[in-house]
C-alpha atoms as a PDB file:
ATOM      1  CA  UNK A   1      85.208  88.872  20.683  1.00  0.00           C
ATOM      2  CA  UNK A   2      87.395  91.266  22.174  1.00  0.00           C
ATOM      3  CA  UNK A   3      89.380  88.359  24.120  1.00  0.00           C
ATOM      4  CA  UNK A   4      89.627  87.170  20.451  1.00  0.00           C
ATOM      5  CA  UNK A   5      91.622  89.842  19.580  1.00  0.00           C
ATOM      6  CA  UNK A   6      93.639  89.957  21.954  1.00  0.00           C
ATOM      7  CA  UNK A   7      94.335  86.424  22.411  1.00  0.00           C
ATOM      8  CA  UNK A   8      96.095  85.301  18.810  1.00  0.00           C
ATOM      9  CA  UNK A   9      95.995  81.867  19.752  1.00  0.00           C
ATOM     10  CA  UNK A  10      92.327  81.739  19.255  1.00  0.00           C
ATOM     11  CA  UNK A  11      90.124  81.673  16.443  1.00  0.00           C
ATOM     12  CA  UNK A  12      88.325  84.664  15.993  1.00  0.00           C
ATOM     13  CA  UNK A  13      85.344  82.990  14.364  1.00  0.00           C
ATOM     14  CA  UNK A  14      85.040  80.136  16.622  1.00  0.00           C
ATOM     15  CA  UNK A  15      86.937  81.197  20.007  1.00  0.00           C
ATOM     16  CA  UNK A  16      88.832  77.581  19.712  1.00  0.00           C
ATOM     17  CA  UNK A  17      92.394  77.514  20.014  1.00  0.00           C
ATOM     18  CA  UNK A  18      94.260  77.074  16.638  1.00  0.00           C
ATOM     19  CA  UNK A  19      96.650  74.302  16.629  1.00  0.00           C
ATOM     20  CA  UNK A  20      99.667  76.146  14.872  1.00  0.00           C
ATOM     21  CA  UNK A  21      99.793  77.860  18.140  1.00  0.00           C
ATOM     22  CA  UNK A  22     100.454  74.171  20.070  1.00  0.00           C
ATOM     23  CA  UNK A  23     102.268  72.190  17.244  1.00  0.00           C
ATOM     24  CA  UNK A  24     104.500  69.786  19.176  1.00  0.00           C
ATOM     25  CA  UNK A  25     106.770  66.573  18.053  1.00  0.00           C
ATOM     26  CA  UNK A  26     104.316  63.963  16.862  1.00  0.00           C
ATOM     27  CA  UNK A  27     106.118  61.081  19.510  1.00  0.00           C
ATOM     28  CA  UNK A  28     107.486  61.228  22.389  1.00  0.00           C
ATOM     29  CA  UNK A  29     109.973  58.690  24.162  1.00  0.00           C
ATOM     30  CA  UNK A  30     107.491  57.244  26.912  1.00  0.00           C
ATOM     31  CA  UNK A  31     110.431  55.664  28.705  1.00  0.00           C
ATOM     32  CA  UNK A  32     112.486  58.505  29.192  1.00  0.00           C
ATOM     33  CA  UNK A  33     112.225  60.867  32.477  1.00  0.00           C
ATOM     34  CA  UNK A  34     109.303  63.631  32.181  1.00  0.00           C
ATOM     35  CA  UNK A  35     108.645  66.185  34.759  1.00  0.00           C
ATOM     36  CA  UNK A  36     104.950  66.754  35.530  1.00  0.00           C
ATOM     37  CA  UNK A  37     103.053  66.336  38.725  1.00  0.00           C
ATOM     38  CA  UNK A  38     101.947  62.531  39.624  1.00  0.00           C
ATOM     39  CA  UNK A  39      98.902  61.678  41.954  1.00  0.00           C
ATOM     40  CA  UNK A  40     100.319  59.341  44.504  1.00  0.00           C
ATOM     41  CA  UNK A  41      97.338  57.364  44.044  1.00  0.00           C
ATOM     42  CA  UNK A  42      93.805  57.759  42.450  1.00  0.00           C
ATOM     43  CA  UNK A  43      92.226  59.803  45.927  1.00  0.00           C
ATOM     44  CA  UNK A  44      94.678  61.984  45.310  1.00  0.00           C
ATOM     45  CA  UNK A  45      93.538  63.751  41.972  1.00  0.00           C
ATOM     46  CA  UNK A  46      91.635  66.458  42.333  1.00  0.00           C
ATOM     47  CA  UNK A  47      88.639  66.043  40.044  1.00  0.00           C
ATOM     48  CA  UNK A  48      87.430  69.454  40.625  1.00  0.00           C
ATOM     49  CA  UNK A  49      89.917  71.032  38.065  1.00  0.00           C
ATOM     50  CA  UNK A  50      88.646  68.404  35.769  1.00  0.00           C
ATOM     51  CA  UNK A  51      85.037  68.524  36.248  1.00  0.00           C
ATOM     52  CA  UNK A  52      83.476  71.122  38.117  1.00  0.00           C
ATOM     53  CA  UNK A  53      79.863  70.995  37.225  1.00  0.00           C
ATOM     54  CA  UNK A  54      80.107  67.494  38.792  1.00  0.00           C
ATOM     55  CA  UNK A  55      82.162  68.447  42.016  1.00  0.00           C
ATOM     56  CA  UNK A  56      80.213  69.284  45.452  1.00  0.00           C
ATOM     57  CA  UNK A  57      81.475  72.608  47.653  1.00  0.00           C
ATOM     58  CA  UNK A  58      83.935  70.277  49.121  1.00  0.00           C
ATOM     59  CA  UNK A  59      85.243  70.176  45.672  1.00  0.00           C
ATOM     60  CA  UNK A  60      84.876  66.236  45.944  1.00  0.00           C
ATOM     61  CA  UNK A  61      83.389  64.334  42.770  1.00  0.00           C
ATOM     62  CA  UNK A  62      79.632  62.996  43.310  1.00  0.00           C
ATOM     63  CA  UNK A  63      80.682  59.351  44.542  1.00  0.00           C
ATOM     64  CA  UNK A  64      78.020  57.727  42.412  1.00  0.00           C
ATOM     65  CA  UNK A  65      80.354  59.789  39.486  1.00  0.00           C
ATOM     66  CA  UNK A  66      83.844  58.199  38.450  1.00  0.00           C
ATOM     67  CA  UNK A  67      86.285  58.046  35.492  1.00  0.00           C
ATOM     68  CA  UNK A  68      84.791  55.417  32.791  1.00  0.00           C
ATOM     69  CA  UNK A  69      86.782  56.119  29.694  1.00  0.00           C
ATOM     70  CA  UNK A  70      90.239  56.988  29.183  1.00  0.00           C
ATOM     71  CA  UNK A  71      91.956  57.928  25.724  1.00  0.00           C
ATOM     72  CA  UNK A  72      95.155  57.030  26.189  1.00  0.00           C
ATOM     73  CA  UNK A  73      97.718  59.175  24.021  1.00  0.00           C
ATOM     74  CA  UNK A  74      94.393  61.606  22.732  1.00  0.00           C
ATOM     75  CA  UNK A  75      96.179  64.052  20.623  1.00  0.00           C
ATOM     76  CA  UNK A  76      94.318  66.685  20.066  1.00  0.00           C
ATOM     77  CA  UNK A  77      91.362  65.427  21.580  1.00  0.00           C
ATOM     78  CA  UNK A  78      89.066  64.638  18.850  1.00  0.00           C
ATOM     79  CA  UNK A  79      87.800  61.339  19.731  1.00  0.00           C
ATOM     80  CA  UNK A  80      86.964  63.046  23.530  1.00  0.00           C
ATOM     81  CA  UNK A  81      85.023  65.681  22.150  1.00  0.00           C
ATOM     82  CA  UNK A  82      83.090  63.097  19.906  1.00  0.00           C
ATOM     83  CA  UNK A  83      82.414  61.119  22.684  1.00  0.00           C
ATOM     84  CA  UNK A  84      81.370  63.888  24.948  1.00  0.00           C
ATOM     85  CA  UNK A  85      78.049  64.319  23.593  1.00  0.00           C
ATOM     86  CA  UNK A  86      77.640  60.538  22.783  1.00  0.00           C
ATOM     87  CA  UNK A  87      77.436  59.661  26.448  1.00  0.00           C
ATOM     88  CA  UNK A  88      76.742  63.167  27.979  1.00  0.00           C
ATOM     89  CA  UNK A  89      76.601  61.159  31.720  1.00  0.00           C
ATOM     90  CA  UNK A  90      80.244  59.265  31.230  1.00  0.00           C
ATOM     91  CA  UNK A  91      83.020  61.065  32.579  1.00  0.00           C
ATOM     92  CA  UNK A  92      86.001  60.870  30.799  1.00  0.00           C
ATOM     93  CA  UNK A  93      89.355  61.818  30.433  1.00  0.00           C
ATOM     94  CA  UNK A  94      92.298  62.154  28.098  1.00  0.00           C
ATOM     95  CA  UNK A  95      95.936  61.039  28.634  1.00  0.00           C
ATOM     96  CA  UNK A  96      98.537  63.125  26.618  1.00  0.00           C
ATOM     97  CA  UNK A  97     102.549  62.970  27.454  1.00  0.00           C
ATOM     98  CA  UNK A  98     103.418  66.116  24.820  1.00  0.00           C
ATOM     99  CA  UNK A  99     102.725  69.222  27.238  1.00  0.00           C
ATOM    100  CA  UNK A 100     102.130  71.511  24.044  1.00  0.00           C
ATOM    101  CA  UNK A 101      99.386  69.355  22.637  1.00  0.00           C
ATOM    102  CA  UNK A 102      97.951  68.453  26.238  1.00  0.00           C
ATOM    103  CA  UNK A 103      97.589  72.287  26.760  1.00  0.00           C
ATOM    104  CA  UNK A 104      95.539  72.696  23.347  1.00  0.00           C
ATOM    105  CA  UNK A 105      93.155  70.125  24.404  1.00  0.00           C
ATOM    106  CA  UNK A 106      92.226  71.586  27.704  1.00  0.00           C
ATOM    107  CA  UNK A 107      91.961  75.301  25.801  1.00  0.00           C
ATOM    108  CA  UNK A 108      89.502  73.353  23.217  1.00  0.00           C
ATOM    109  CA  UNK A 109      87.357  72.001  26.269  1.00  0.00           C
ATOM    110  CA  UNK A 110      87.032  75.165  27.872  1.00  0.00           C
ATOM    111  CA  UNK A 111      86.137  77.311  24.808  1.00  0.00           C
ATOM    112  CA  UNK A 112      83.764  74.233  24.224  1.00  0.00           C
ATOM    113  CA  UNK A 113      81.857  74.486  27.595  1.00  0.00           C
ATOM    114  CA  UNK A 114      82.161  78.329  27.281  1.00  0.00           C
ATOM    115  CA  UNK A 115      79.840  78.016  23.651  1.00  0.00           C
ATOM    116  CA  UNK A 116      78.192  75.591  24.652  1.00  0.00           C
ATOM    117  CA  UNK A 117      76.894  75.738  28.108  1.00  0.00           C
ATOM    118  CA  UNK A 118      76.286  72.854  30.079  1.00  0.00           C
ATOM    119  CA  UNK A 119      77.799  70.728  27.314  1.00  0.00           C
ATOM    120  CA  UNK A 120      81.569  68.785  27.383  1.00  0.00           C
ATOM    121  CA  UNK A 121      81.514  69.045  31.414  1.00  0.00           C
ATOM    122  CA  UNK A 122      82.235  65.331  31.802  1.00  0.00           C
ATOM    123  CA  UNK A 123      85.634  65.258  29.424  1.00  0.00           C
ATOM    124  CA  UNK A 124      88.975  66.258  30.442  1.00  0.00           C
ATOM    125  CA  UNK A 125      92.731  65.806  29.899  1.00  0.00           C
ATOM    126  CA  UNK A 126      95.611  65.465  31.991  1.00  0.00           C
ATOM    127  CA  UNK A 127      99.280  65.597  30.791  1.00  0.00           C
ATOM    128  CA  UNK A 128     100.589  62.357  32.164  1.00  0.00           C
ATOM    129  CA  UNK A 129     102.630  58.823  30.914  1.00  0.00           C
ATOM    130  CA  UNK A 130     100.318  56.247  30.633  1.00  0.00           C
ATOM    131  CA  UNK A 131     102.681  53.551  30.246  1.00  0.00           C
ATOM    132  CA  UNK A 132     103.864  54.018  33.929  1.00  0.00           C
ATOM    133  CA  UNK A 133     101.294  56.194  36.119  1.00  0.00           C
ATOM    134  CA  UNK A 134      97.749  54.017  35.248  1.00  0.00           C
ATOM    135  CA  UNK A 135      97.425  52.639  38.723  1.00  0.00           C
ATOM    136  CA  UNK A 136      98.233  56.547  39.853  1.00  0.00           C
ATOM    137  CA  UNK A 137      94.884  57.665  38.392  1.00  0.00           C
ATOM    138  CA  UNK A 138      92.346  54.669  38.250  1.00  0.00           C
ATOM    139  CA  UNK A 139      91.223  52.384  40.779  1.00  0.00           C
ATOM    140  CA  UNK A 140      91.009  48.186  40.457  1.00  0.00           C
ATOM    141  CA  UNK A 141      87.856  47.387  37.895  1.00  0.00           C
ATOM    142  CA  UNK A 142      86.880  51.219  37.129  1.00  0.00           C
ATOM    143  CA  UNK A 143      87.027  51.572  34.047  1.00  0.00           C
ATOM    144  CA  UNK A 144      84.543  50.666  31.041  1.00  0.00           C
ATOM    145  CA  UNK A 145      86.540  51.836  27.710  1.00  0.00           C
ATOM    146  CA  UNK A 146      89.962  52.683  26.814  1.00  0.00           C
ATOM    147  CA  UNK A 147      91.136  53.810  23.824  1.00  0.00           C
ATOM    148  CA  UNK A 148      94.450  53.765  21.788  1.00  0.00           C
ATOM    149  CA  UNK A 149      94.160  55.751  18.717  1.00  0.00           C
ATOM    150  CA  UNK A 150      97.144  55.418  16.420  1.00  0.00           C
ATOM    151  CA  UNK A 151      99.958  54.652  18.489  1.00  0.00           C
ATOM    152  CA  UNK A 152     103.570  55.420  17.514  1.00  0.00           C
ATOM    153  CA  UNK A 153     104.251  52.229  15.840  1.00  0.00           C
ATOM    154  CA  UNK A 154     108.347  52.791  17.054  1.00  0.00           C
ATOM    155  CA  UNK A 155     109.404  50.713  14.030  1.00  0.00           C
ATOM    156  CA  UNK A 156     112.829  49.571  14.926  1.00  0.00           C
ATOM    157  CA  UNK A 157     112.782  46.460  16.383  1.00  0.00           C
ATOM    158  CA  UNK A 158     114.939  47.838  19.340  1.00  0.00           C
ATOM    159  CA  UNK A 159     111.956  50.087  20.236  1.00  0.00           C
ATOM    160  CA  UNK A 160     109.244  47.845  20.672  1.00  0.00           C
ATOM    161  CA  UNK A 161     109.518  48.047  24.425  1.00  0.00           C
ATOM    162  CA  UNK A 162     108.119  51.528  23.882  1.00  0.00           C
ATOM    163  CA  UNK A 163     104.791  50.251  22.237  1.00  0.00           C
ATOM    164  CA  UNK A 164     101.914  50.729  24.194  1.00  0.00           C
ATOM    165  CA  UNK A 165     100.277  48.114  23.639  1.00  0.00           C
ATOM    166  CA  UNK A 166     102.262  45.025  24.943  1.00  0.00           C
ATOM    167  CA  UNK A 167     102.005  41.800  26.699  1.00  0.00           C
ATOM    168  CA  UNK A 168     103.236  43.402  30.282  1.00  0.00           C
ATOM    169  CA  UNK A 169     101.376  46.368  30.182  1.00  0.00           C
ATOM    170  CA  UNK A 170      98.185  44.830  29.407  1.00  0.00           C
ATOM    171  CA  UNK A 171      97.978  43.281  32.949  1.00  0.00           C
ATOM    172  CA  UNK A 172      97.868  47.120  34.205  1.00  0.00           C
ATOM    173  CA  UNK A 173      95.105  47.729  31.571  1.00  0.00           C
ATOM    174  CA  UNK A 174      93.366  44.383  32.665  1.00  0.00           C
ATOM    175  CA  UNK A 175      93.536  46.028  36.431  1.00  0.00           C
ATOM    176  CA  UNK A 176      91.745  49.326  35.586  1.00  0.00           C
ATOM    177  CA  UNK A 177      89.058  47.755  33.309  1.00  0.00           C
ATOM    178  CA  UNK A 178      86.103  46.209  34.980  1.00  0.00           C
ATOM    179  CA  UNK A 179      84.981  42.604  33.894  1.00  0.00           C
ATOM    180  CA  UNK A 180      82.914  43.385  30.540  1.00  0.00           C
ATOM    181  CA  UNK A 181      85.625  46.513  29.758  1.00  0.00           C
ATOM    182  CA  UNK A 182      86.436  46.566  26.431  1.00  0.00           C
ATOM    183  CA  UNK A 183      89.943  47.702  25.033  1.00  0.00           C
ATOM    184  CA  UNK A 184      89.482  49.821  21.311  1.00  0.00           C
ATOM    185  CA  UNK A 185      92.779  50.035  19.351  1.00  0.00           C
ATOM    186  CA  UNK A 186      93.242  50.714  15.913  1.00  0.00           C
ATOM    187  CA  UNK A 187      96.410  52.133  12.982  1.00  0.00           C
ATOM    188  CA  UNK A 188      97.381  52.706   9.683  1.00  0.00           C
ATOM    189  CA  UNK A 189     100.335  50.653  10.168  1.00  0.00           C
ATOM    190  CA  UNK A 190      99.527  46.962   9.651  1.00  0.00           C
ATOM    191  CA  UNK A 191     102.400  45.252  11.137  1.00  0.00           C
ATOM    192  CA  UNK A 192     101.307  47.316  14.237  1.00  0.00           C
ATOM    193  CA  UNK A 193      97.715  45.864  14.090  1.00  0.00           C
ATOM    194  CA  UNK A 194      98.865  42.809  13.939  1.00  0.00           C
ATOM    195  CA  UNK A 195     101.139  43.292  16.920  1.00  0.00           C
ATOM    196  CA  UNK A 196      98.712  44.572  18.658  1.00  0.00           C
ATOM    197  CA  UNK A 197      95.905  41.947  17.968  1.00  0.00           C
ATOM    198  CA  UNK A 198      98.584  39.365  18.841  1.00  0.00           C
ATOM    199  CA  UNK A 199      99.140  40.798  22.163  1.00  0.00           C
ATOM    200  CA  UNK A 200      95.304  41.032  22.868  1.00  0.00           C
ATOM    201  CA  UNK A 201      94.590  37.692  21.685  1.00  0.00           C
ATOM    202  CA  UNK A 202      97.057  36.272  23.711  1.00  0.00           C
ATOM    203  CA  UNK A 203      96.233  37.694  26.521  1.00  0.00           C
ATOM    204  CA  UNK A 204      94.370  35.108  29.215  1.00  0.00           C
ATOM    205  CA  UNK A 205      91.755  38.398  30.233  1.00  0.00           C
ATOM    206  CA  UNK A 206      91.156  39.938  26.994  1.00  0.00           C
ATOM    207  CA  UNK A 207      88.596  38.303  23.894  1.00  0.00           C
ATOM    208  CA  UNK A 208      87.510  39.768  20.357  1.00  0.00           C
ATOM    209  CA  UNK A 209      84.034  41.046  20.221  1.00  0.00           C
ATOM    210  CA  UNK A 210      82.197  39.225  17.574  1.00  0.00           C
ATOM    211  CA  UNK A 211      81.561  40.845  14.371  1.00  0.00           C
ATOM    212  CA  UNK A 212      77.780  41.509  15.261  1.00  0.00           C
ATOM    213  CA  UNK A 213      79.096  43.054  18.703  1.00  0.00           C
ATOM    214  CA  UNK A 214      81.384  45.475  16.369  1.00  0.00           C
ATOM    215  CA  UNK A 215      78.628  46.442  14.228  1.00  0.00           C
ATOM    216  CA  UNK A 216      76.133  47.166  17.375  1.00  0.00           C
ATOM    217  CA  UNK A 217      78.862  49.518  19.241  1.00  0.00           C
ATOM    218  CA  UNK A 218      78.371  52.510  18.270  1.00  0.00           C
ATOM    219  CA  UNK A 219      82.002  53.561  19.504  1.00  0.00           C
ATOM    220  CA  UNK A 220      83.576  51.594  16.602  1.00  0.00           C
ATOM    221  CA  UNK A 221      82.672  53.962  13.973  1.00  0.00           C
ATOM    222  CA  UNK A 222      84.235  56.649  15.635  1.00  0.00           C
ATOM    223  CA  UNK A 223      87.663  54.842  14.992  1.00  0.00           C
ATOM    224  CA  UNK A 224      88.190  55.578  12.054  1.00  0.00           C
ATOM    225  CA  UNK A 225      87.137  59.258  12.012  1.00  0.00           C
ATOM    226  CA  UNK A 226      86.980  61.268  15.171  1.00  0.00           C
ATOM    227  CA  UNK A 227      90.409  61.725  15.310  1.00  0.00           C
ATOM    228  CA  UNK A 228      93.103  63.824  13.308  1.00  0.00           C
ATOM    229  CA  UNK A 229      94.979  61.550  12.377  1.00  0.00           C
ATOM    230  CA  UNK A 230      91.906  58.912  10.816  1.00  0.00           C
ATOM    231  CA  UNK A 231      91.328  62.130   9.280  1.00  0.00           C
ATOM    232  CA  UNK A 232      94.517  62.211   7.628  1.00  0.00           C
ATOM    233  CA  UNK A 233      94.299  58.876   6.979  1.00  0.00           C
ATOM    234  CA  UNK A 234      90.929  58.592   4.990  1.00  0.00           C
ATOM    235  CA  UNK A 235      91.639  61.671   2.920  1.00  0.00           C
ATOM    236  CA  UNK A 236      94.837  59.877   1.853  1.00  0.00           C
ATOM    237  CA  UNK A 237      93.210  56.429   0.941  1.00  0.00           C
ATOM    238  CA  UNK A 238      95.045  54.773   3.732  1.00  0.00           C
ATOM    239  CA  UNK A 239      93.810  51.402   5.230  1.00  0.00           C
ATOM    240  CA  UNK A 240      92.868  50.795   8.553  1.00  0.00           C
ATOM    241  CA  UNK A 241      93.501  48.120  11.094  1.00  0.00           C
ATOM    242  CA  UNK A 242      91.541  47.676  14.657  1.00  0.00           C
ATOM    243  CA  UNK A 243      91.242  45.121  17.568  1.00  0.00           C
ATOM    244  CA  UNK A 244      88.174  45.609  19.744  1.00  0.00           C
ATOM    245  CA  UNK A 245      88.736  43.268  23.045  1.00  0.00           C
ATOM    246  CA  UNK A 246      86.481  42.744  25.982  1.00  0.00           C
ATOM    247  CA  UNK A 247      87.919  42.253  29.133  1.00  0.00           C
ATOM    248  CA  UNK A 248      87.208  38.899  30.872  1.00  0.00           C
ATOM    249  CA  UNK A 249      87.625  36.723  33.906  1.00  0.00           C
ATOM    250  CA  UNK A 250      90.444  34.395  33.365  1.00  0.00           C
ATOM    251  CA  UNK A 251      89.814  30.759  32.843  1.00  0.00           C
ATOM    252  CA  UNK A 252      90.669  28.887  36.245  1.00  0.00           C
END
């Protein structure tokens, strides 16, 4: 309690970091230059500032252990700390390009371990651009969910390249999911869902999951209200629009 009070950035009732203390732009520009620290390739992160209840004294993750979800663009980190006690075995890990909100989610995971011990060891968050550094952090077939949570929709046409969910950068999302992978995206803006869903369906590795599939997967419902912003979005009456793809082989 005492930390509390000295620390104004967190809640003295909770010990969670308050997010008035971490308010950042709500976009960024992915394509311009950011300055942040890069793994050359996915060896190269260091998983034991990540997850250290699963790290050995050679601060090397347990091999059987690897990255299985990502959150790409996680915000505050809602939909991670949902998830977290869904799949308490799945390591996972949030990509965030705003430094300000990136820094509140790691404060949130720490006070969360610290409250609840042994719980939230397997999430994390990295400050990164997902759009260019995927292949930096994840190796060919490793990953079983990613997730893209109300994307900027970048409305003018001129900014569409910045979108990131698109035709080219689906092959590097096609790379890091394993066969049977599936790809969870979903917005309040419809012309963006349907962008989106065009993209996916186009796409010779990606298919919809039926609409018995979406009903079974538990991960669907959190969609719509694990985040902040599908927070926002039900309390305003706002609709909703989501692709769910699975990852496939190609046809030869």
């Amino acid at each position: 309690m005492l930390e509390n009070e000295a620390n104004p950035t967190l809640s003295k009732s909770t010990g969670l970091p308050r997010k008035r203390f971490y308010r950042a732009r709500a976009h960024s520009n992915p394509l311009s230059d950011s300055h942040f620290p890069v793994p050359t390739s996915p060896c190269h992160v260091d998983f034991s500032l990540h997850y250290p209840q699963f790290c050995s004294s050679s601060d090397q993750i347990d091999s059987s252990k690897k990255i299985q979800f990502a959150d790409i663009g996680c915000g505050f980190g809602g939909l991670l700390i949902s998830l977290s006690t869904l799949f308490p075995d799945t390591l996972m890990i949030g990509m965030e390009l705003r430094d300000k909100v990136t820094e509140y989610v790691k404060e949130r995971i720490l006070a969360l371990r610290v409250a609840n011990p042994g719980q939230y060891q397997n999430i994390s968050v990295v400050r990164t651009n997902s759009m260019k550094y995927i292949p930096n952090y994840f190796e060919k077939g490793q990953l079983s969910k990613m997730f893209f949570l109300f994307p900027d929709p970048h409305f003018k046409e001129k900014n569409h390249r910045r979108r990131v969910i698109s035709t080219h950068l689906l092959d590097e999302y096609a790379y890091a999911l394993g066969v049977g992978g599936i790809i969870y995206t979903i917005t309040d803006v419809e012309e963006l869902g349907d962008w989106m869903k065009a993209c996916l369906e186009s796409h010779p590795m990606f298919e919809a999951l039926t609409e018995e599939e979406l009903e079974a997967d538990p991960v669907v419902k959190l969609l719509s209200s694990a985040t902040e912003e599908s927070q926002k979005v039900a309390r305003n009456g706002g609709q909703t629009f989501q692709a769910v793809y699975r990852r496939i082989m190609p046809a030869t």
